[in-house]
PDB file of N, CA and C in Angstrom:
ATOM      1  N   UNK A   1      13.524 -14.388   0.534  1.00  0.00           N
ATOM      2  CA  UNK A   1      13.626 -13.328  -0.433  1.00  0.00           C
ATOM      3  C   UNK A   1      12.229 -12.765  -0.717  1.00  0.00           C
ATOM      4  N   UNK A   2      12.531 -11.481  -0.531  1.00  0.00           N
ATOM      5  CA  UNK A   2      10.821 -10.920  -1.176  1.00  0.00           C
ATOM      6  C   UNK A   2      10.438 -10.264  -2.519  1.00  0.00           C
ATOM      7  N   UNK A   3       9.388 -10.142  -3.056  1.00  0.00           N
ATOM      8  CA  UNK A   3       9.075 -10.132  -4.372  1.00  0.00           C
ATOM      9  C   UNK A   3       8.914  -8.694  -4.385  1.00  0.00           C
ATOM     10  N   UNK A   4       9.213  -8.030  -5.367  1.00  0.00           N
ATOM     11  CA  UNK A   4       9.744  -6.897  -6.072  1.00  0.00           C
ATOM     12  C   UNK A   4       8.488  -6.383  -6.490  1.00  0.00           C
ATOM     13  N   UNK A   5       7.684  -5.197  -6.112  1.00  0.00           N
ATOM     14  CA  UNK A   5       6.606  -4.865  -6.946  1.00  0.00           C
ATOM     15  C   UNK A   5       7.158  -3.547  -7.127  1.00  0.00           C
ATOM     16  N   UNK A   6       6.430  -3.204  -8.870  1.00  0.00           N
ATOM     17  CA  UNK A   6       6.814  -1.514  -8.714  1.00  0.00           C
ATOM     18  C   UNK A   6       5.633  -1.210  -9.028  1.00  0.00           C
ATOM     19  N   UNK A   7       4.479   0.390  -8.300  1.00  0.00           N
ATOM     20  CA  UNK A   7       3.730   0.638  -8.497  1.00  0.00           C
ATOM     21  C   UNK A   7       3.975   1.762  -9.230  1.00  0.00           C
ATOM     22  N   UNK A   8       3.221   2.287 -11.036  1.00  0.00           N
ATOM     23  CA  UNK A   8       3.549   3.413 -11.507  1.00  0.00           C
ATOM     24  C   UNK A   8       2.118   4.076 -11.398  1.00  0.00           C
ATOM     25  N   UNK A   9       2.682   5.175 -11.641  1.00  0.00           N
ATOM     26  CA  UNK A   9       1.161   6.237 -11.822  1.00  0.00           C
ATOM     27  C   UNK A   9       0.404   6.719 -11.320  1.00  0.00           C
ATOM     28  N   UNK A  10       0.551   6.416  -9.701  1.00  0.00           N
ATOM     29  CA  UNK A  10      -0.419   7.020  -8.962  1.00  0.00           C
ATOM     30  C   UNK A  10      -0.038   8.553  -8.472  1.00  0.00           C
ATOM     31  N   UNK A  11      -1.173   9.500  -8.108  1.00  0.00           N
ATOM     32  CA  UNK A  11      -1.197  10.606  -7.641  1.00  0.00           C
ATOM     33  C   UNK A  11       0.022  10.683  -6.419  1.00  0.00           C
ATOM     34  N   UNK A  12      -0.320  10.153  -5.365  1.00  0.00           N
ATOM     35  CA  UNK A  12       0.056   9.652  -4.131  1.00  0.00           C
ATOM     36  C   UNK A  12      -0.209   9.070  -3.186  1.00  0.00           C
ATOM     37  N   UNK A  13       0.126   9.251  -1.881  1.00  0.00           N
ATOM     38  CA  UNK A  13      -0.071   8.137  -0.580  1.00  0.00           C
ATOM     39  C   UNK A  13      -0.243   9.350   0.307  1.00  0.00           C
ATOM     40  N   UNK A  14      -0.907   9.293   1.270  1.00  0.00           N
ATOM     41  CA  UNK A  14      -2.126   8.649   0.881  1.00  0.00           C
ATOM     42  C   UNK A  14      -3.459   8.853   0.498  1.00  0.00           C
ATOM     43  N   UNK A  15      -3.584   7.869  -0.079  1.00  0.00           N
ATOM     44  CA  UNK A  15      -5.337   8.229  -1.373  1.00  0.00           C
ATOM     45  C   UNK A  15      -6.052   9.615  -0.690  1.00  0.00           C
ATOM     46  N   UNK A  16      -5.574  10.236  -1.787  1.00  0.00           N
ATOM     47  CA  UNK A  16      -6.937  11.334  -2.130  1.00  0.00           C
ATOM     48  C   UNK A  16      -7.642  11.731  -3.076  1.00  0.00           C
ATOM     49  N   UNK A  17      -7.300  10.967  -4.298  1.00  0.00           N
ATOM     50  CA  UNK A  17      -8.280  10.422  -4.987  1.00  0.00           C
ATOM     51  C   UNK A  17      -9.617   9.744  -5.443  1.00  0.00           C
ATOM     52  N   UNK A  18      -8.640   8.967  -5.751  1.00  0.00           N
ATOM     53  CA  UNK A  18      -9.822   7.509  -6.136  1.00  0.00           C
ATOM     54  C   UNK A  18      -9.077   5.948  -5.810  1.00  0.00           C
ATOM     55  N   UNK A  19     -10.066   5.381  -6.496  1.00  0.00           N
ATOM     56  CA  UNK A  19      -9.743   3.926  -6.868  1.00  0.00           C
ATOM     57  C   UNK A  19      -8.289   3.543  -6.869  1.00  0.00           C
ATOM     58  N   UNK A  20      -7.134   3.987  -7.697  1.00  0.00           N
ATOM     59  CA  UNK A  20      -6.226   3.159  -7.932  1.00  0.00           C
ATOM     60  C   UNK A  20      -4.893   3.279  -6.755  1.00  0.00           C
ATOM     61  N   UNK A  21      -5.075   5.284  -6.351  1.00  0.00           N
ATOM     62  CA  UNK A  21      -4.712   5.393  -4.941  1.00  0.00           C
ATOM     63  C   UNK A  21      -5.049   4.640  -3.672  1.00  0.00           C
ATOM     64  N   UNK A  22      -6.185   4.800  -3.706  1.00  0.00           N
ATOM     65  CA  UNK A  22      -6.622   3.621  -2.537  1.00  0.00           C
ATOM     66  C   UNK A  22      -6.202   2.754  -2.486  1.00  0.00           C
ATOM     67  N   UNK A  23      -6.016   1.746  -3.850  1.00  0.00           N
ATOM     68  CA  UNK A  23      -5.345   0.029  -4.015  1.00  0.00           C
ATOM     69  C   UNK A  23      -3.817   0.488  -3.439  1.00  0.00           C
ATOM     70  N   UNK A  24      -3.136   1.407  -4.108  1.00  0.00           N
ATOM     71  CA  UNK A  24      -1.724   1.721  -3.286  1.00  0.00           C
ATOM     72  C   UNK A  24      -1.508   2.087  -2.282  1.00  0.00           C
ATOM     73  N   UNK A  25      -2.441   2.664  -1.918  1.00  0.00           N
ATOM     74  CA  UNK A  25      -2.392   2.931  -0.484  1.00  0.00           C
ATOM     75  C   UNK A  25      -2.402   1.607   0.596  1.00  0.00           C
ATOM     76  N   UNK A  26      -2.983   0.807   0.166  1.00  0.00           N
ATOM     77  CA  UNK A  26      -3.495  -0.412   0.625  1.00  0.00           C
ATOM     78  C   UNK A  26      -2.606  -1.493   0.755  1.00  0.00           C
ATOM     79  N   UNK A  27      -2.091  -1.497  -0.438  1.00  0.00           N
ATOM     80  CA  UNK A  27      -0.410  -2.419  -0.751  1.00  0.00           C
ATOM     81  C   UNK A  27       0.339  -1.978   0.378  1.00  0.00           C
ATOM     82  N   UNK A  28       0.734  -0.444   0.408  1.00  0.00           N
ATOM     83  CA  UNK A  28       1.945  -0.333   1.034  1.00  0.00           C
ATOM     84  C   UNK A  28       1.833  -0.396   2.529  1.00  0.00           C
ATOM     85  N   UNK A  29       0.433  -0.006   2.669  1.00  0.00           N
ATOM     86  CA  UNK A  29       0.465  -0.385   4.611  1.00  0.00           C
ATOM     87  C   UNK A  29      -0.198  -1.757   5.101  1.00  0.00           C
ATOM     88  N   UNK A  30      -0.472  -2.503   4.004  1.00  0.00           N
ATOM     89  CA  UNK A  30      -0.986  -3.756   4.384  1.00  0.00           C
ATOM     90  C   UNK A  30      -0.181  -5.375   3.746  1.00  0.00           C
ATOM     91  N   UNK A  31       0.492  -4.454   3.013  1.00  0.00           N
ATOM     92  CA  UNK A  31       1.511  -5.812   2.319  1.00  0.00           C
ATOM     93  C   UNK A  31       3.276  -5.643   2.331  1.00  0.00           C
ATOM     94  N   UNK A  32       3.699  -4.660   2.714  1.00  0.00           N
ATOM     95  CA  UNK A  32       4.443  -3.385   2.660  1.00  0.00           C
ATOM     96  C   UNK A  32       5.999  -4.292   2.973  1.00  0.00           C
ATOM     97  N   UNK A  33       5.054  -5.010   3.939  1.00  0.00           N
ATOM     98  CA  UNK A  33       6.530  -6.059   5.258  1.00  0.00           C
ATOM     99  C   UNK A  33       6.747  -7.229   4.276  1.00  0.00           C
ATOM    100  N   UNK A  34       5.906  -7.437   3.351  1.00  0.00           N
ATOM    101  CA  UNK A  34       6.214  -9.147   2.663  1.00  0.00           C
ATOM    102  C   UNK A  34       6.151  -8.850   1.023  1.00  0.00           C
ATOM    103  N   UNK A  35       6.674  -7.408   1.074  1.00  0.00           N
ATOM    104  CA  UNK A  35       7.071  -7.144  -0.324  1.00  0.00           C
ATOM    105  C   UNK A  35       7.888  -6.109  -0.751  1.00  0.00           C
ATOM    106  N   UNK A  36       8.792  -6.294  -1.539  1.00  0.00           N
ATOM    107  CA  UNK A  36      10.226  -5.290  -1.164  1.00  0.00           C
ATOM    108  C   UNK A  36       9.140  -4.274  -2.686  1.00  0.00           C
ATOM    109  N   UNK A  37       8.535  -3.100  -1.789  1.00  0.00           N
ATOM    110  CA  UNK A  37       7.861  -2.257  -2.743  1.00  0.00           C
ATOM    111  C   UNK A  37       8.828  -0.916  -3.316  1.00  0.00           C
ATOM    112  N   UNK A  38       8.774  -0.379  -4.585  1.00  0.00           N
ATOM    113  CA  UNK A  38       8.784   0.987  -5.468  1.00  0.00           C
ATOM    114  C   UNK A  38       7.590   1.519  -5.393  1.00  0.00           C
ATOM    115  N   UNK A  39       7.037   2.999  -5.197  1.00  0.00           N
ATOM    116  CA  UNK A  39       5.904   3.652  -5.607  1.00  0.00           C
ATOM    117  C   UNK A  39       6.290   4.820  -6.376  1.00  0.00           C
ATOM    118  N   UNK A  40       6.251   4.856  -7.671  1.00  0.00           N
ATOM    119  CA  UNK A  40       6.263   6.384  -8.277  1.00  0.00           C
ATOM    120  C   UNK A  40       5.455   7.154  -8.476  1.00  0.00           C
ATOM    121  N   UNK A  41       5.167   7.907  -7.520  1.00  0.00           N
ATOM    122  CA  UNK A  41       3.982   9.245  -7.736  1.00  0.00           C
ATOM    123  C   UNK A  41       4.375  10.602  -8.790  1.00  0.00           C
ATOM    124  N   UNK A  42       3.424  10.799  -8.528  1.00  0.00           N
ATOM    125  CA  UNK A  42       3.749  12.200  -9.424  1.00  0.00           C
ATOM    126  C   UNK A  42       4.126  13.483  -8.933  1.00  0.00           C
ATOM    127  N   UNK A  43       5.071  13.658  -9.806  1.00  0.00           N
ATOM    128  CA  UNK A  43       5.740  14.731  -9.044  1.00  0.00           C
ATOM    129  C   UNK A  43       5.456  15.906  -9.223  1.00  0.00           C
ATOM    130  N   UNK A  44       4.019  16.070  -9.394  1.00  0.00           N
ATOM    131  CA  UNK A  44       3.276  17.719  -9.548  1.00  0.00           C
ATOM    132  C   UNK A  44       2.926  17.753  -8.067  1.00  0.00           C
ATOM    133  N   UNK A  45       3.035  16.642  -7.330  1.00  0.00           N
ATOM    134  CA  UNK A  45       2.362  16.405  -6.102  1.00  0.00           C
ATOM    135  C   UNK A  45       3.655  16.769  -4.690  1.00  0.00           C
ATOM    136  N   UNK A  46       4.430  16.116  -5.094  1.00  0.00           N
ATOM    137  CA  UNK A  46       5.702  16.023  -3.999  1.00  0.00           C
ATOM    138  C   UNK A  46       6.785  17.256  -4.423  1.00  0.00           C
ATOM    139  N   UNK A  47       7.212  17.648  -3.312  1.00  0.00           N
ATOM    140  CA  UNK A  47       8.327  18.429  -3.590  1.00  0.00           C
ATOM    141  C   UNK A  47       9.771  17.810  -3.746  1.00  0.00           C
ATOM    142  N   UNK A  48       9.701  16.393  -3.066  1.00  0.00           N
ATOM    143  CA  UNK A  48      11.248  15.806  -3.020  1.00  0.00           C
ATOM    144  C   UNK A  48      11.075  14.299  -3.750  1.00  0.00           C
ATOM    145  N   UNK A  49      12.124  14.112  -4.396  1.00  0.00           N
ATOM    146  CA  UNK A  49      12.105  12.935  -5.354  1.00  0.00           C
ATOM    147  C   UNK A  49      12.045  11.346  -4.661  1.00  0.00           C
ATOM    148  N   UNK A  50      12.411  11.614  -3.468  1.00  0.00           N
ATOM    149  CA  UNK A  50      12.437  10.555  -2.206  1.00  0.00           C
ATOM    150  C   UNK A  50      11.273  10.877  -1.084  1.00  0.00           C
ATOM    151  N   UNK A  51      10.091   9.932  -0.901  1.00  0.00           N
ATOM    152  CA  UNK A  51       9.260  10.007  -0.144  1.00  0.00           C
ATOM    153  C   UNK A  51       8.945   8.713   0.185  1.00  0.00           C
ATOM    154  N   UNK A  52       9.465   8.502   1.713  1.00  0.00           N
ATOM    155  CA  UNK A  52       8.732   7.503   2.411  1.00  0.00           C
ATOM    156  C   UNK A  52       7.624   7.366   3.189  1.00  0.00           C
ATOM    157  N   UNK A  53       6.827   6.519   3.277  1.00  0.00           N
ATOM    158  CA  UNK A  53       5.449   6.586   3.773  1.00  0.00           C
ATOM    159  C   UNK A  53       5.435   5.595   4.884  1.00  0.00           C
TER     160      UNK A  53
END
């Protein structure tokens, strides 16, 4: 069974920001397989409410 993370608040994927994008960015392509992940970005950013990376 894999562990459940939900990431809130970031801009998006992938980092074009800063700091906390980068850490998410980082989670999801480097931990992505050994953790059943959520990312909620902001949606000033995305046009569709469903975005996979």
């Amino acid at each position: 069974m894999k562990n459940n993370v939900a990431i809130i608040g970031t801009a998006g994927v992938p980092a074009n920001y800063g700091g906390f994008e980068t850490l998410t960015e980082y989670v999801t392509k480097h931990l992505g397989e050994s953790l059943d992940l959520t990312v909620f970005c902001s949606s000033k950013n995305y046009n569709s409410k469903i975005w996979c990376y």
